[in-house]
Protein backbone atom coordinates (compact mmCIF):
# COMPACT_ATOMS: atom_id res chain seq x y z
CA UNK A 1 0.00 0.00 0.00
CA UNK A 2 2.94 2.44 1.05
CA UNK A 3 4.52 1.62 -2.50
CA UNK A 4 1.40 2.90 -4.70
CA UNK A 5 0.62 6.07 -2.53
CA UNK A 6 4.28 7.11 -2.41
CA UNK A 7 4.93 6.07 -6.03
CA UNK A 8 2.46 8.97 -8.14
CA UNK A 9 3.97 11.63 -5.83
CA UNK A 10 7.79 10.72 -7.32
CA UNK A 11 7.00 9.86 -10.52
CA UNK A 12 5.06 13.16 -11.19
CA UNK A 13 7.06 14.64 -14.13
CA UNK A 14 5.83 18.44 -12.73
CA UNK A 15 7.55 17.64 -9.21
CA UNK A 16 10.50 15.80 -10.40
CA UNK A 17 11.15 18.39 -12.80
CA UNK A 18 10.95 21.42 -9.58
CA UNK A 19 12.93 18.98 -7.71
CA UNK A 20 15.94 18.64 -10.42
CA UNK A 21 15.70 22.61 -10.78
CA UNK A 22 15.94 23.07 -7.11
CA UNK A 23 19.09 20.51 -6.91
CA UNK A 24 20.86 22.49 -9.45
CA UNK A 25 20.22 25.77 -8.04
CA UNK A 26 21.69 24.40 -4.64
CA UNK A 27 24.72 22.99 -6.49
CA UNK A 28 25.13 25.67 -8.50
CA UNK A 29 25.59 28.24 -5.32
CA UNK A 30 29.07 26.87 -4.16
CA UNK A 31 30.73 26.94 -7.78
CA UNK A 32 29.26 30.48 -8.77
CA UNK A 33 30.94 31.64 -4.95
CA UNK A 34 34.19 29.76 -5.44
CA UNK A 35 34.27 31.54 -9.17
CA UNK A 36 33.50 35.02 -7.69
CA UNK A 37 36.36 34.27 -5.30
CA UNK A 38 39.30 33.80 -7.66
């Protein structure tokens, strides 16, 4: 039951999509300071 509830949340293309875009703004913040730094 846990499987099939949880599993239409992940798979949603919308929210994996806003997830991915969220990850690479988080990544993104280290590189762009260690770049302003040099």
């Amino acid at each position: 039951m846990e499987h099939t509830a949880f599993s239409p949340v992940r798979l949603t293309p919308g929210s994996s999509a806003l997830n991915h875009g969220i990850h690479l703004l988080i990544f993104s913040f280290p590189f762009a300071d260690l770049l302003a730094r040099i």
